[in-house]
PDB file of N, CA and C in Angstrom:
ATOM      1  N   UNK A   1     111.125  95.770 103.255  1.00  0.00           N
ATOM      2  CA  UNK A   1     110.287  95.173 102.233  1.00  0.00           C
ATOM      3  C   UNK A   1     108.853  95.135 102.750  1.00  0.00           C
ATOM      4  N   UNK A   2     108.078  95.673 102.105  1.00  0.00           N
ATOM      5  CA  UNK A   2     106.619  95.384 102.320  1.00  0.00           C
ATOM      6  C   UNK A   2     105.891  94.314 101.112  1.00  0.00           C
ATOM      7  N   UNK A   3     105.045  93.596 102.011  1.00  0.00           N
ATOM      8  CA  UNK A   3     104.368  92.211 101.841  1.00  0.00           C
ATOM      9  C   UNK A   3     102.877  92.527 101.680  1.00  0.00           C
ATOM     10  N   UNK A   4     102.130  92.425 100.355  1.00  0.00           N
ATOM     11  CA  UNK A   4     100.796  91.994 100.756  1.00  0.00           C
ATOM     12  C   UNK A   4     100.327  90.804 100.788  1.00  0.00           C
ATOM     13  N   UNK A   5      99.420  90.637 101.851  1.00  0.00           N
ATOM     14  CA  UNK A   5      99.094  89.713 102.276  1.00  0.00           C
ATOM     15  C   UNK A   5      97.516  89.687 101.867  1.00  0.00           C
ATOM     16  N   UNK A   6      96.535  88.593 101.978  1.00  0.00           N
ATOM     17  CA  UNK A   6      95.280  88.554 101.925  1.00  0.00           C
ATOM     18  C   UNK A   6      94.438  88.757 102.856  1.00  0.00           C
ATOM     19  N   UNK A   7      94.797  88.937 103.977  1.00  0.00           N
ATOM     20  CA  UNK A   7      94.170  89.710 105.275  1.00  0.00           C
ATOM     21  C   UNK A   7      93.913  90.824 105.167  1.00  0.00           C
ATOM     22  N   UNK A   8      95.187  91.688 104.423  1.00  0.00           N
ATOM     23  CA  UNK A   8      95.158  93.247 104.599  1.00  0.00           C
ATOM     24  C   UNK A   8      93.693  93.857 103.589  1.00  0.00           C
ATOM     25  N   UNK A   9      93.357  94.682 104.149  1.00  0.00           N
ATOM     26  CA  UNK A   9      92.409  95.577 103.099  1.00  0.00           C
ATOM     27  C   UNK A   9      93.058  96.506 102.475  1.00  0.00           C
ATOM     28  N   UNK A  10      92.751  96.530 101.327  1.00  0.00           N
ATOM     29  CA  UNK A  10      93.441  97.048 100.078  1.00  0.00           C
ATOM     30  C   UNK A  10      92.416  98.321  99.720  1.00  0.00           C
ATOM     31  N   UNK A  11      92.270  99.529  99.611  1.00  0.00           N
ATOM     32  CA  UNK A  11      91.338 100.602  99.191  1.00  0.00           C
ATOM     33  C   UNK A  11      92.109 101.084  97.931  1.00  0.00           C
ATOM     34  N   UNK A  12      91.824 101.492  97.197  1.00  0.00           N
ATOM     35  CA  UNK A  12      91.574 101.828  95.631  1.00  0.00           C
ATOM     36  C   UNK A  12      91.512 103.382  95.586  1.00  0.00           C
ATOM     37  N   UNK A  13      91.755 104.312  95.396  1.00  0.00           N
ATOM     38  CA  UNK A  13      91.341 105.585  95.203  1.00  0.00           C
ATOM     39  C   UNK A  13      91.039 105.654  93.815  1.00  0.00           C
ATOM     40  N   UNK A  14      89.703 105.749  93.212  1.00  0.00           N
ATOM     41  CA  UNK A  14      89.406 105.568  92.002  1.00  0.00           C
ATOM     42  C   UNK A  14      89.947 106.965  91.110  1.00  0.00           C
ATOM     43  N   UNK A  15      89.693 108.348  91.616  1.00  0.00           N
ATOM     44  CA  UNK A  15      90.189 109.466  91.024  1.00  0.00           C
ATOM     45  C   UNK A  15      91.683 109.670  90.909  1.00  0.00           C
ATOM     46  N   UNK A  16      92.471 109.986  89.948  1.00  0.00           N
ATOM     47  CA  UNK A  16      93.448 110.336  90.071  1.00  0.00           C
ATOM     48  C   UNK A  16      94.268 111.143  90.856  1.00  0.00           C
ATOM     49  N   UNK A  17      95.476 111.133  91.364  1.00  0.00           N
ATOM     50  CA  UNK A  17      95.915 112.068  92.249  1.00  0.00           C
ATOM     51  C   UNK A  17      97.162 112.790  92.128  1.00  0.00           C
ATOM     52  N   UNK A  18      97.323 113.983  92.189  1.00  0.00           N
ATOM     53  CA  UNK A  18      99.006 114.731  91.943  1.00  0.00           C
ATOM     54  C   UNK A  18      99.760 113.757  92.744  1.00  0.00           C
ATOM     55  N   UNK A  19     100.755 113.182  91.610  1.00  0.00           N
ATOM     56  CA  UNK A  19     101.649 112.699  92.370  1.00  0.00           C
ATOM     57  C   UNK A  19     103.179 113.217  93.081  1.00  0.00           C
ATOM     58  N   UNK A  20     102.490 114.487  93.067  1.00  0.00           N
ATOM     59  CA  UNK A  20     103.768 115.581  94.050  1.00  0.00           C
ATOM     60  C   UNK A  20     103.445 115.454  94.902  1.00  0.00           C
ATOM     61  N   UNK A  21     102.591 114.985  95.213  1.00  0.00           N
ATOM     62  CA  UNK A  21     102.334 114.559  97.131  1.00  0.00           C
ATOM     63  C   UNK A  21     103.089 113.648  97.300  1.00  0.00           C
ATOM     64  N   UNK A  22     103.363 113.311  98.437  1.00  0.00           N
ATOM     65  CA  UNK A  22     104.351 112.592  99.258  1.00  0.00           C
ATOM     66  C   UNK A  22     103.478 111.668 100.673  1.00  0.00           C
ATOM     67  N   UNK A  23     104.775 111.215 101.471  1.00  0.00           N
ATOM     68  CA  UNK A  23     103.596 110.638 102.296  1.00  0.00           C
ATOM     69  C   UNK A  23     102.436 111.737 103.277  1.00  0.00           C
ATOM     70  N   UNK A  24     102.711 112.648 103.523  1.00  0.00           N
ATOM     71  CA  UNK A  24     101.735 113.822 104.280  1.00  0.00           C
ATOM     72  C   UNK A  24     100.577 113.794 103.347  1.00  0.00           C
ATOM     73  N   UNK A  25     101.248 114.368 101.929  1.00  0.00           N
ATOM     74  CA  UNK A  25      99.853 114.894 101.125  1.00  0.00           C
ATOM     75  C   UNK A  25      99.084 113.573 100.677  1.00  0.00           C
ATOM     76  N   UNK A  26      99.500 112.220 100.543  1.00  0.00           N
ATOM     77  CA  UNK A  26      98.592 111.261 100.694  1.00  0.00           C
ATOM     78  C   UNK A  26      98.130 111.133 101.926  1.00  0.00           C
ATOM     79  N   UNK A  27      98.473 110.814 103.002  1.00  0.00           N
ATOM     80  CA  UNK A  27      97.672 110.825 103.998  1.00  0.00           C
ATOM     81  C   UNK A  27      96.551 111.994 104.117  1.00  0.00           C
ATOM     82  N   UNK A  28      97.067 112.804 103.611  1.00  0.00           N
ATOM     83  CA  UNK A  28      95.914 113.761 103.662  1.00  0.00           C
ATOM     84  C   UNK A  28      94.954 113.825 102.832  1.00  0.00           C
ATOM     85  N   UNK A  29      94.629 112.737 101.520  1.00  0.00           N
ATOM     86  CA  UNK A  29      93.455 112.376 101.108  1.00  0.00           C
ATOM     87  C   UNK A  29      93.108 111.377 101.674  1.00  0.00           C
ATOM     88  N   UNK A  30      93.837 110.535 102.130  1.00  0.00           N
ATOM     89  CA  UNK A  30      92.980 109.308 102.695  1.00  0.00           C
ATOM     90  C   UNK A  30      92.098 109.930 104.022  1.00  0.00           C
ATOM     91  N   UNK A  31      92.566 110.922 104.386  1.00  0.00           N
ATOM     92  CA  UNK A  31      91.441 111.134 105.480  1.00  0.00           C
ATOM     93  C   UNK A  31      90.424 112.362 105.093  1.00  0.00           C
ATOM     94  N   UNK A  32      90.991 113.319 104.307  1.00  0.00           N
ATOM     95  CA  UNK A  32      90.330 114.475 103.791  1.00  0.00           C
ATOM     96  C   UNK A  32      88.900 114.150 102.968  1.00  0.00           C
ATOM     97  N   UNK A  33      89.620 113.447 101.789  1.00  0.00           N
ATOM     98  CA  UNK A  33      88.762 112.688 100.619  1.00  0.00           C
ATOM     99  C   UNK A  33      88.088 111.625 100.740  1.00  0.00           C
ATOM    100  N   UNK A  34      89.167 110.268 101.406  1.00  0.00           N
ATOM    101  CA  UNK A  34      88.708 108.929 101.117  1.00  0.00           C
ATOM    102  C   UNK A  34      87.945 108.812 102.867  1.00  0.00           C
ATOM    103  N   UNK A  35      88.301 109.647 103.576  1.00  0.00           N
ATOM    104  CA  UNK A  35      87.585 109.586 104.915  1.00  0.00           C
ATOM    105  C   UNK A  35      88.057 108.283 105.458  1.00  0.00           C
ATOM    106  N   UNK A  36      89.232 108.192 105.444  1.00  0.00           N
ATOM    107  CA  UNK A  36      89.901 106.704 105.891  1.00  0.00           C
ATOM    108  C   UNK A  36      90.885 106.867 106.791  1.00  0.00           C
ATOM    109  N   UNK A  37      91.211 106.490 107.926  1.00  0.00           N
ATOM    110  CA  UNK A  37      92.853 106.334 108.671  1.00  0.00           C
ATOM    111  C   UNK A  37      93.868 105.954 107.670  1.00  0.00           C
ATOM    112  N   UNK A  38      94.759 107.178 107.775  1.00  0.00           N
ATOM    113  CA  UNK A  38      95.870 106.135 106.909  1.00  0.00           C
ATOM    114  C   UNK A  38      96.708 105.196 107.949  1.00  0.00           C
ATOM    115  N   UNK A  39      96.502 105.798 109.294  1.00  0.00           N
ATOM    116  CA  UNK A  39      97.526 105.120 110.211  1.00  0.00           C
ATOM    117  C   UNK A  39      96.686 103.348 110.567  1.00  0.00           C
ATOM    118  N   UNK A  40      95.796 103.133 109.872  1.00  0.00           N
ATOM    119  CA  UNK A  40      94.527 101.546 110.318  1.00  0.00           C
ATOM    120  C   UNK A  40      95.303 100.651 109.495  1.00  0.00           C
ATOM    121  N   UNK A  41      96.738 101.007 109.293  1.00  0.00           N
ATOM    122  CA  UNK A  41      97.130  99.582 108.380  1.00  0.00           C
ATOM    123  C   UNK A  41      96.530  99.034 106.980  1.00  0.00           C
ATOM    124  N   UNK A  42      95.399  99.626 106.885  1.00  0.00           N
ATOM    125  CA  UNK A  42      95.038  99.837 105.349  1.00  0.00           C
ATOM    126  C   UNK A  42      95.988 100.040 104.320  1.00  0.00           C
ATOM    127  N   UNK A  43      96.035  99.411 102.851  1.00  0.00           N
ATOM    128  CA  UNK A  43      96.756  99.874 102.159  1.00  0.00           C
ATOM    129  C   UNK A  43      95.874 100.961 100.912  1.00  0.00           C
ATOM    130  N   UNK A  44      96.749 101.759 100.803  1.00  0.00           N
ATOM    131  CA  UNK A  44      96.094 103.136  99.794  1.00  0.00           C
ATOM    132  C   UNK A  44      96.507 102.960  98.768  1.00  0.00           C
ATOM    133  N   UNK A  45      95.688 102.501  98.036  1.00  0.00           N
ATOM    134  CA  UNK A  45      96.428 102.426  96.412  1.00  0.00           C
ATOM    135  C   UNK A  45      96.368 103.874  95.319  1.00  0.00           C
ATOM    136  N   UNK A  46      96.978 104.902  94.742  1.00  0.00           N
ATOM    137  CA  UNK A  46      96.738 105.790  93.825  1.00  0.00           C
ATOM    138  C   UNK A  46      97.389 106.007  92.591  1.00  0.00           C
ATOM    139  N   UNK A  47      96.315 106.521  91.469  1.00  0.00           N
ATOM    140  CA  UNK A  47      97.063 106.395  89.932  1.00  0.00           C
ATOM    141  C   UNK A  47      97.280 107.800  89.673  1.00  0.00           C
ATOM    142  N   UNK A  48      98.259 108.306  88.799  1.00  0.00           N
ATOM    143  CA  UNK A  48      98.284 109.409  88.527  1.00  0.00           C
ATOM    144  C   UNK A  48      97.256 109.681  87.134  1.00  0.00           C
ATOM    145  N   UNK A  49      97.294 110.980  87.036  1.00  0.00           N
ATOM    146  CA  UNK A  49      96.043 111.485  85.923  1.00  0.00           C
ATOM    147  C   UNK A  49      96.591 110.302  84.816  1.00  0.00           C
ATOM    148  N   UNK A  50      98.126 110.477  84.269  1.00  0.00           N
ATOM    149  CA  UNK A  50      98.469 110.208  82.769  1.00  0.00           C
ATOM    150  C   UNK A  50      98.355 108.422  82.908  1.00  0.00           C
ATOM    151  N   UNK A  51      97.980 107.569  83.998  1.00  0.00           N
ATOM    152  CA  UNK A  51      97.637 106.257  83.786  1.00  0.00           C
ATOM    153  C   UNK A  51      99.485 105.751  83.750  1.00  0.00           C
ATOM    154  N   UNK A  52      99.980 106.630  84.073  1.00  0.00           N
ATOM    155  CA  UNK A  52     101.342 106.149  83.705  1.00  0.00           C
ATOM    156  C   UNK A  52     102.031 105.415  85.427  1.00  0.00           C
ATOM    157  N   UNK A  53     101.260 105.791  86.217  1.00  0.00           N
ATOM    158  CA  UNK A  53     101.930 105.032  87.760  1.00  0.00           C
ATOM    159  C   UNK A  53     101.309 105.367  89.005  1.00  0.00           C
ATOM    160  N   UNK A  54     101.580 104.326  89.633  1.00  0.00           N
ATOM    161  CA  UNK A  54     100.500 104.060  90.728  1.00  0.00           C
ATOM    162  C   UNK A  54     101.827 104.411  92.268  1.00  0.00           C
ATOM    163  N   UNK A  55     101.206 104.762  93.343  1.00  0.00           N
ATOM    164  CA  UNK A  55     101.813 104.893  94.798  1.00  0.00           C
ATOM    165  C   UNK A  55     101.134 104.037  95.704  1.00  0.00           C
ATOM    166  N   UNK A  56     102.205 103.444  95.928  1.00  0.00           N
ATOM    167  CA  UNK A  56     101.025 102.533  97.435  1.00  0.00           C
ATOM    168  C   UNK A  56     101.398 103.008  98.754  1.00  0.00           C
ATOM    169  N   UNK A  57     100.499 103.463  99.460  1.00  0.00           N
ATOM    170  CA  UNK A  57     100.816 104.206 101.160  1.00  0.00           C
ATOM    171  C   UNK A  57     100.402 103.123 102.051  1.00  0.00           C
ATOM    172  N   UNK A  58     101.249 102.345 103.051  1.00  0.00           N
ATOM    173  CA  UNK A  58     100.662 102.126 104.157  1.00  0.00           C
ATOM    174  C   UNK A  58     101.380 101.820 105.097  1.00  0.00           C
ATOM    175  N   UNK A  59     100.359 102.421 106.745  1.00  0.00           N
ATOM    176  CA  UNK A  59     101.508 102.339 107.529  1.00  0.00           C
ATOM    177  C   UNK A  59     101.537 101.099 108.200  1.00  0.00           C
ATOM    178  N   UNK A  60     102.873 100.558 108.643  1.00  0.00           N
ATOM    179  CA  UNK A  60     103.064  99.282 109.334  1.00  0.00           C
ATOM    180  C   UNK A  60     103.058  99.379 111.080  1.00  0.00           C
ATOM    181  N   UNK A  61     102.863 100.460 111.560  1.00  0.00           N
ATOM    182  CA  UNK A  61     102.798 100.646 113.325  1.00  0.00           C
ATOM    183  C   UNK A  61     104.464 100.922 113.694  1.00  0.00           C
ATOM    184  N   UNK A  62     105.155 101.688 112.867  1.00  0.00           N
ATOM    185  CA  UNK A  62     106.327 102.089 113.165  1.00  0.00           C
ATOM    186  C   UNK A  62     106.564 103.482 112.610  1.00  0.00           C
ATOM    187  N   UNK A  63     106.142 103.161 110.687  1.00  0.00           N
ATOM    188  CA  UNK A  63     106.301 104.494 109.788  1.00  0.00           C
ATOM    189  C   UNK A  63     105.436 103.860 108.831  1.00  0.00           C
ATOM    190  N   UNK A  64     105.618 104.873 108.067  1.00  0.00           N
ATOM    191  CA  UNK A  64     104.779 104.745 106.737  1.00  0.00           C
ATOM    192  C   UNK A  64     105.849 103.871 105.846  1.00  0.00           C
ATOM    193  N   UNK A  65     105.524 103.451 104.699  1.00  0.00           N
ATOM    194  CA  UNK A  65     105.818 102.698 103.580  1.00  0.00           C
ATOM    195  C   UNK A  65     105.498 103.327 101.894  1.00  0.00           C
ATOM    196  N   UNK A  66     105.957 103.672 101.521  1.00  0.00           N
ATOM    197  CA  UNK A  66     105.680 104.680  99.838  1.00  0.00           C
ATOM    198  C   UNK A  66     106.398 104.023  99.113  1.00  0.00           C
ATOM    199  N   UNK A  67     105.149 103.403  98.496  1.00  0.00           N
ATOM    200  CA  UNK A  67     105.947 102.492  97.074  1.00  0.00           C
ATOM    201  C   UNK A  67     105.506 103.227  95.592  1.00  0.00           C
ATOM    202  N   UNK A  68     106.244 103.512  94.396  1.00  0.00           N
ATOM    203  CA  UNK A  68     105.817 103.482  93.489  1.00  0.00           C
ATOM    204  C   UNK A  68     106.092 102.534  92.375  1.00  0.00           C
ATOM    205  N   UNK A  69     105.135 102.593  91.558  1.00  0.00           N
ATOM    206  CA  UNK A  69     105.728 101.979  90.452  1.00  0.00           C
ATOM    207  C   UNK A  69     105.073 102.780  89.040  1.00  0.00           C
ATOM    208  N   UNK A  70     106.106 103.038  88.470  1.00  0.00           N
ATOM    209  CA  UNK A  70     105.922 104.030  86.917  1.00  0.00           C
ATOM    210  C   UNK A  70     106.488 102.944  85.647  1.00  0.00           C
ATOM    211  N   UNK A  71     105.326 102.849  84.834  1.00  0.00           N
ATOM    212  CA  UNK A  71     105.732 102.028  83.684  1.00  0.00           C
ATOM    213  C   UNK A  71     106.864 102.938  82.868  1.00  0.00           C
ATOM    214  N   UNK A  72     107.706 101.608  81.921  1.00  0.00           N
ATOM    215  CA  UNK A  72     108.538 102.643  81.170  1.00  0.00           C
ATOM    216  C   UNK A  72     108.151 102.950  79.532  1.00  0.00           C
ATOM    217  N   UNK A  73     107.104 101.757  79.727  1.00  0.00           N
ATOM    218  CA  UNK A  73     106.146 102.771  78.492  1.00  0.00           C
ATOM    219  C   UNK A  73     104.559 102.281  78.486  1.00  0.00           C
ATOM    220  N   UNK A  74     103.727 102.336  78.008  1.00  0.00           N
ATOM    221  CA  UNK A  74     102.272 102.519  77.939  1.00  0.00           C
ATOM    222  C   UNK A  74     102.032 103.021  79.389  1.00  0.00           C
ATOM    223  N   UNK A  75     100.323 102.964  79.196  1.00  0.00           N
ATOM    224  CA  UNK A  75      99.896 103.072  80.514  1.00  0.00           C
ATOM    225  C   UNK A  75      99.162 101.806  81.024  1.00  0.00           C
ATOM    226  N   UNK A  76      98.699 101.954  82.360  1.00  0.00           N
ATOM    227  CA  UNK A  76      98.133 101.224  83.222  1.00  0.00           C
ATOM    228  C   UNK A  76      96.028 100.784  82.255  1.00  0.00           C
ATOM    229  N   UNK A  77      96.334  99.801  81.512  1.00  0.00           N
ATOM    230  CA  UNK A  77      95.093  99.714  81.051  1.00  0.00           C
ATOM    231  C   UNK A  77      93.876  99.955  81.470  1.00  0.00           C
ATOM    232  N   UNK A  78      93.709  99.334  82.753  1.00  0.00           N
ATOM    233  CA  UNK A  78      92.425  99.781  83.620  1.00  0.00           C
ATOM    234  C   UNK A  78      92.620 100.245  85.159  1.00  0.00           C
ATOM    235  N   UNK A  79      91.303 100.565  85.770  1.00  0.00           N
ATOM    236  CA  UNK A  79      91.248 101.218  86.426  1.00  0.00           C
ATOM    237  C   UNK A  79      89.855 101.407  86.961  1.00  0.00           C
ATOM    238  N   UNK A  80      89.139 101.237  88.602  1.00  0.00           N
ATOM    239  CA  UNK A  80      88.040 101.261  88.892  1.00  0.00           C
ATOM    240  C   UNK A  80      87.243 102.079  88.598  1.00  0.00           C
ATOM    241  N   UNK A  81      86.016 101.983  88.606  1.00  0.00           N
ATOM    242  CA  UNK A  81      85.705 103.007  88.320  1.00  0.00           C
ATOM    243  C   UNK A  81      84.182 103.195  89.465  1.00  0.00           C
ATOM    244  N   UNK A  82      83.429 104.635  89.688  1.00  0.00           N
ATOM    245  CA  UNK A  82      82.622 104.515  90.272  1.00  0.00           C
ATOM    246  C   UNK A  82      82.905 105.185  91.992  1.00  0.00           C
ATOM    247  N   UNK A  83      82.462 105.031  92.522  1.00  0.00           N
ATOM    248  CA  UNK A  83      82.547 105.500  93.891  1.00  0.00           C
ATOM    249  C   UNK A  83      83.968 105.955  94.299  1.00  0.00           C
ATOM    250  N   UNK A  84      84.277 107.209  95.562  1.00  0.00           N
ATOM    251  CA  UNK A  84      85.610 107.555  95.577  1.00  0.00           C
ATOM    252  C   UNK A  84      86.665 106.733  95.613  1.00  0.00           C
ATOM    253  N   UNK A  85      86.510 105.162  96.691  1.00  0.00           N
ATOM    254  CA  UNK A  85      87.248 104.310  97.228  1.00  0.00           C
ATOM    255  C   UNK A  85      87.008 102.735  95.955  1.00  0.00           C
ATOM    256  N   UNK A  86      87.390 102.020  96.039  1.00  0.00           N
ATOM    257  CA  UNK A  86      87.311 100.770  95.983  1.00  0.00           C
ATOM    258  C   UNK A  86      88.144  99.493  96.417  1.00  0.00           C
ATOM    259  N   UNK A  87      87.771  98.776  97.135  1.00  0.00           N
ATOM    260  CA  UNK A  87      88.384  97.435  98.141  1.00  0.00           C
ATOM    261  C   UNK A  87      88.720  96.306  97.067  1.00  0.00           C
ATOM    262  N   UNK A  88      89.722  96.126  96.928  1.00  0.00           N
ATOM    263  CA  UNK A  88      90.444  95.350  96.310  1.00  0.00           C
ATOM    264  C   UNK A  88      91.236  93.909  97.558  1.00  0.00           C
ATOM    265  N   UNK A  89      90.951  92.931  96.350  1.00  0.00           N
ATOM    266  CA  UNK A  89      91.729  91.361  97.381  1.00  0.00           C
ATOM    267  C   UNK A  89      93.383  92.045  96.432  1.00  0.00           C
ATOM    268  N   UNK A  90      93.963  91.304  97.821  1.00  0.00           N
ATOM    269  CA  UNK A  90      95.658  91.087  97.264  1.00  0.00           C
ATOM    270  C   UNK A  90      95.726  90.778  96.123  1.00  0.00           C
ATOM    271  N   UNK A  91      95.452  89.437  95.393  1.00  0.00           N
ATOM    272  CA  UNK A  91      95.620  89.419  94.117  1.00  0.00           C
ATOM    273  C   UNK A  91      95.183  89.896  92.730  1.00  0.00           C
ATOM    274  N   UNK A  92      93.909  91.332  93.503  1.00  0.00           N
ATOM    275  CA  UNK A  92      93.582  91.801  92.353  1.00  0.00           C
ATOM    276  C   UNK A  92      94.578  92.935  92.395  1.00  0.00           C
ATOM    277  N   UNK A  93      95.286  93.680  93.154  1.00  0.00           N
ATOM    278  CA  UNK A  93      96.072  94.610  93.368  1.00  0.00           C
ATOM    279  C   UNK A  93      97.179  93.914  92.144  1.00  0.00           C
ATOM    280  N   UNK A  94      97.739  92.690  92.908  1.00  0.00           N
ATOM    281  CA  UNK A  94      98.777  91.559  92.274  1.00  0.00           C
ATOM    282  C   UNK A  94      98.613  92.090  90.366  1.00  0.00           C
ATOM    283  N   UNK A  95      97.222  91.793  90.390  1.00  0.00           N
ATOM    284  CA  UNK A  95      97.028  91.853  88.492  1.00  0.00           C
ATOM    285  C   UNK A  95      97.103  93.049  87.785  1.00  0.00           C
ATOM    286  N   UNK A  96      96.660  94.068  88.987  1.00  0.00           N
ATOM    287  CA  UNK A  96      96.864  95.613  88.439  1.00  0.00           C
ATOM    288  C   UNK A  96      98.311  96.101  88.104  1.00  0.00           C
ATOM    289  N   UNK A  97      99.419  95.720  88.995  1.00  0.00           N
ATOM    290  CA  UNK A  97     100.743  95.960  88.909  1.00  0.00           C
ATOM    291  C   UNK A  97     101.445  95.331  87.761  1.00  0.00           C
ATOM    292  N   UNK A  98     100.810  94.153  87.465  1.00  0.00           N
ATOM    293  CA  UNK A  98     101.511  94.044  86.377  1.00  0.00           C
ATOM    294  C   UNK A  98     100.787  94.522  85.044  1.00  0.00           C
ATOM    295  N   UNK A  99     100.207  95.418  85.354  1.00  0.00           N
ATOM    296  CA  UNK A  99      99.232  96.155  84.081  1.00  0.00           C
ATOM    297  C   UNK A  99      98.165  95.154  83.469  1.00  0.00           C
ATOM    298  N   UNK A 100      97.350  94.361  84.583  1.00  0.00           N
ATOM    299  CA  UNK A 100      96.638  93.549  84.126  1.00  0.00           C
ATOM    300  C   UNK A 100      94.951  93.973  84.708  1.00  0.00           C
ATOM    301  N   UNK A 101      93.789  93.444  83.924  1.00  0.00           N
ATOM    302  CA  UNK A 101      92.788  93.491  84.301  1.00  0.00           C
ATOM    303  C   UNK A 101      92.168  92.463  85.424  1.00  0.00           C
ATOM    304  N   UNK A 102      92.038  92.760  86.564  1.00  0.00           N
ATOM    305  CA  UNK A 102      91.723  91.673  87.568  1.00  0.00           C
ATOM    306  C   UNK A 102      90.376  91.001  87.420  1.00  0.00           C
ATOM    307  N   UNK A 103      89.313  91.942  86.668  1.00  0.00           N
ATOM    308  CA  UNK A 103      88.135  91.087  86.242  1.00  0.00           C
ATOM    309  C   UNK A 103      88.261  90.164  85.048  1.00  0.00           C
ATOM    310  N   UNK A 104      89.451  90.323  84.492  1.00  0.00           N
ATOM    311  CA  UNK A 104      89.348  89.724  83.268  1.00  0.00           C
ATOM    312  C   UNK A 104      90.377  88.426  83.546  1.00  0.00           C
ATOM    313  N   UNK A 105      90.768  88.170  84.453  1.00  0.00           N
ATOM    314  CA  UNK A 105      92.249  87.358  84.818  1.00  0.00           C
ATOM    315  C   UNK A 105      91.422  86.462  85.416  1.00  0.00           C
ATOM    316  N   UNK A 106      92.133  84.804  84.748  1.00  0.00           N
ATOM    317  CA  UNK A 106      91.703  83.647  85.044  1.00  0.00           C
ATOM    318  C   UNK A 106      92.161  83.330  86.532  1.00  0.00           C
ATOM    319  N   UNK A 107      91.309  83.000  87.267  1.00  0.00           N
ATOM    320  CA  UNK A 107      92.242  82.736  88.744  1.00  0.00           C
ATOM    321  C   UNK A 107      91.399  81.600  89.275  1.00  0.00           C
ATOM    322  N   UNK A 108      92.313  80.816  89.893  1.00  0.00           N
ATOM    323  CA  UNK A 108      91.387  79.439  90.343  1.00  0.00           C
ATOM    324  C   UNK A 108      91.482  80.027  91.626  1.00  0.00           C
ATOM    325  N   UNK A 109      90.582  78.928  92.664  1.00  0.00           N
ATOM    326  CA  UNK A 109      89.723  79.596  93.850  1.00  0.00           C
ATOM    327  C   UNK A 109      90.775  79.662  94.636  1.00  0.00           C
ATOM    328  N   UNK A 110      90.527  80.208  95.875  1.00  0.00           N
ATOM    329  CA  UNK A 110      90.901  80.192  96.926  1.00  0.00           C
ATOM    330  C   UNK A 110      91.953  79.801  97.540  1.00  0.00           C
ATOM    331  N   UNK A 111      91.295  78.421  97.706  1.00  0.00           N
ATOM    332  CA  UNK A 111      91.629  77.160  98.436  1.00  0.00           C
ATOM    333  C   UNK A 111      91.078  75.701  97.385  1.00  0.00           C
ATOM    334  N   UNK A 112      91.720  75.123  97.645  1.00  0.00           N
ATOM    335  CA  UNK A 112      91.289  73.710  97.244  1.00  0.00           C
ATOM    336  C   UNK A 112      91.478  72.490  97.606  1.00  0.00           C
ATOM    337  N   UNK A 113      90.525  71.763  97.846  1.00  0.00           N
ATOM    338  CA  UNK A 113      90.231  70.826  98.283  1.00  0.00           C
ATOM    339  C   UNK A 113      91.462  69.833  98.081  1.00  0.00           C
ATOM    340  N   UNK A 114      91.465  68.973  99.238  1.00  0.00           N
ATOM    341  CA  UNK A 114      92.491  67.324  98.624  1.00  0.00           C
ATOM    342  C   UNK A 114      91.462  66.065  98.136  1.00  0.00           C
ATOM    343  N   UNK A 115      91.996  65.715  97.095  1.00  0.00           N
ATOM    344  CA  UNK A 115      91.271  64.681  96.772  1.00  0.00           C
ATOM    345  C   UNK A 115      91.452  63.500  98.167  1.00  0.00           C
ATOM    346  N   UNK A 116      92.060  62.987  98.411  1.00  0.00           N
ATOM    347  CA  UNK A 116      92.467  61.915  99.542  1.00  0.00           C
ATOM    348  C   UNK A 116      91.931  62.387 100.774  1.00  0.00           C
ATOM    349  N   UNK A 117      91.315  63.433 101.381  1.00  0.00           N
ATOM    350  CA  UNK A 117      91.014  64.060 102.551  1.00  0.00           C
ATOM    351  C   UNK A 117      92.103  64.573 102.897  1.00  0.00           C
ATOM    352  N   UNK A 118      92.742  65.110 102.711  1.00  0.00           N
ATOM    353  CA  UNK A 118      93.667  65.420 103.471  1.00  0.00           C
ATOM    354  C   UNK A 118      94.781  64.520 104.056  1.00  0.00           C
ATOM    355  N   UNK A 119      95.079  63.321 103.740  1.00  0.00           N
ATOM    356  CA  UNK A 119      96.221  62.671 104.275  1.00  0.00           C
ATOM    357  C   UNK A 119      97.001  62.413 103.683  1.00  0.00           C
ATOM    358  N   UNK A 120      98.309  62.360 104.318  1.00  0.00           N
ATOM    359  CA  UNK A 120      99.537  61.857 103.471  1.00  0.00           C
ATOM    360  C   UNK A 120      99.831  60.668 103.027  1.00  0.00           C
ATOM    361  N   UNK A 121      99.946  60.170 102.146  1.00  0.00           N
ATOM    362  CA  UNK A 121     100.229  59.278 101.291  1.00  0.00           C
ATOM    363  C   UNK A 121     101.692  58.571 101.487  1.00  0.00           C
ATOM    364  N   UNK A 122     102.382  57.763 101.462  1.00  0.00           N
ATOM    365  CA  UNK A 122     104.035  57.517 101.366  1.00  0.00           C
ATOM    366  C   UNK A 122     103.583  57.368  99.507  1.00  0.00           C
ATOM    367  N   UNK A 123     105.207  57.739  99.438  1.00  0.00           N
ATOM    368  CA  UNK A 123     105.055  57.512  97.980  1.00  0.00           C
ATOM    369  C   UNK A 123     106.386  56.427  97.425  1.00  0.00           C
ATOM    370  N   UNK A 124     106.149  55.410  96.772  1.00  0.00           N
ATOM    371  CA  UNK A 124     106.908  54.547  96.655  1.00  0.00           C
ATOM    372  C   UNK A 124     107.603  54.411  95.561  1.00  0.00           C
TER     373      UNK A 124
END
């Protein structure tokens, strides 16, 4: 099972990619194209032309990891746009998978504060 986490850096491949590649022929844009290590623990995110499914590549310091996911109907609404790469947080990845817009998705912050400072309370 692979885990994203909010540490990891997340890269975006904004252009579409044949998804007859496998793990070689992705690795071989992430370094050809996206000019990136695929072996840096980075995760590689890619959509195919028809918007219909995305591959996630990354390696964990043992092997690689190849996830897909193909809707079973529409397509993937959005999609970055602009420069080859784009860096995505975990939970904007999170909003893309479920065919959601991450700029458009309500998300409260971070972290948040305790009202009480931080201490525990007994509760009676």
């Amino acid at each position: 099972m692979i885990q994203i986490t909010p540490q990891m850096r997340i890269l975006v491949a904004v252009e579409p990619c044949d998804f007859r590649k496998g793990i070689d022929g992705l690795g071989g844009i992430c370094r050809n194209v996206l000019e990136e290590d695929p072996l840096s623990g980075c995760v590689f995110v890619f959509r195919n032309r028809r918007a219909t499914a995305i591959k996630i590549l990354v390696y964990d310091g043992q092997g690689f990891w190849l996830c897909q996911k193909r809707l079973s109907k529409g397509r993937f609404r959005w999609w970055p746009g602009g420069r080859l790469t784009r860096e995505f947080q975990a939970r904007d990845l999170q909003v893309v998978l479920w065919n959601g817009d991450p700029s458009r998705a309500k998300m409260g912050p971070l972290w948040k504060a305790l009202g009480n400072g931080g201490r525990v309370e007994k509760l009676e």
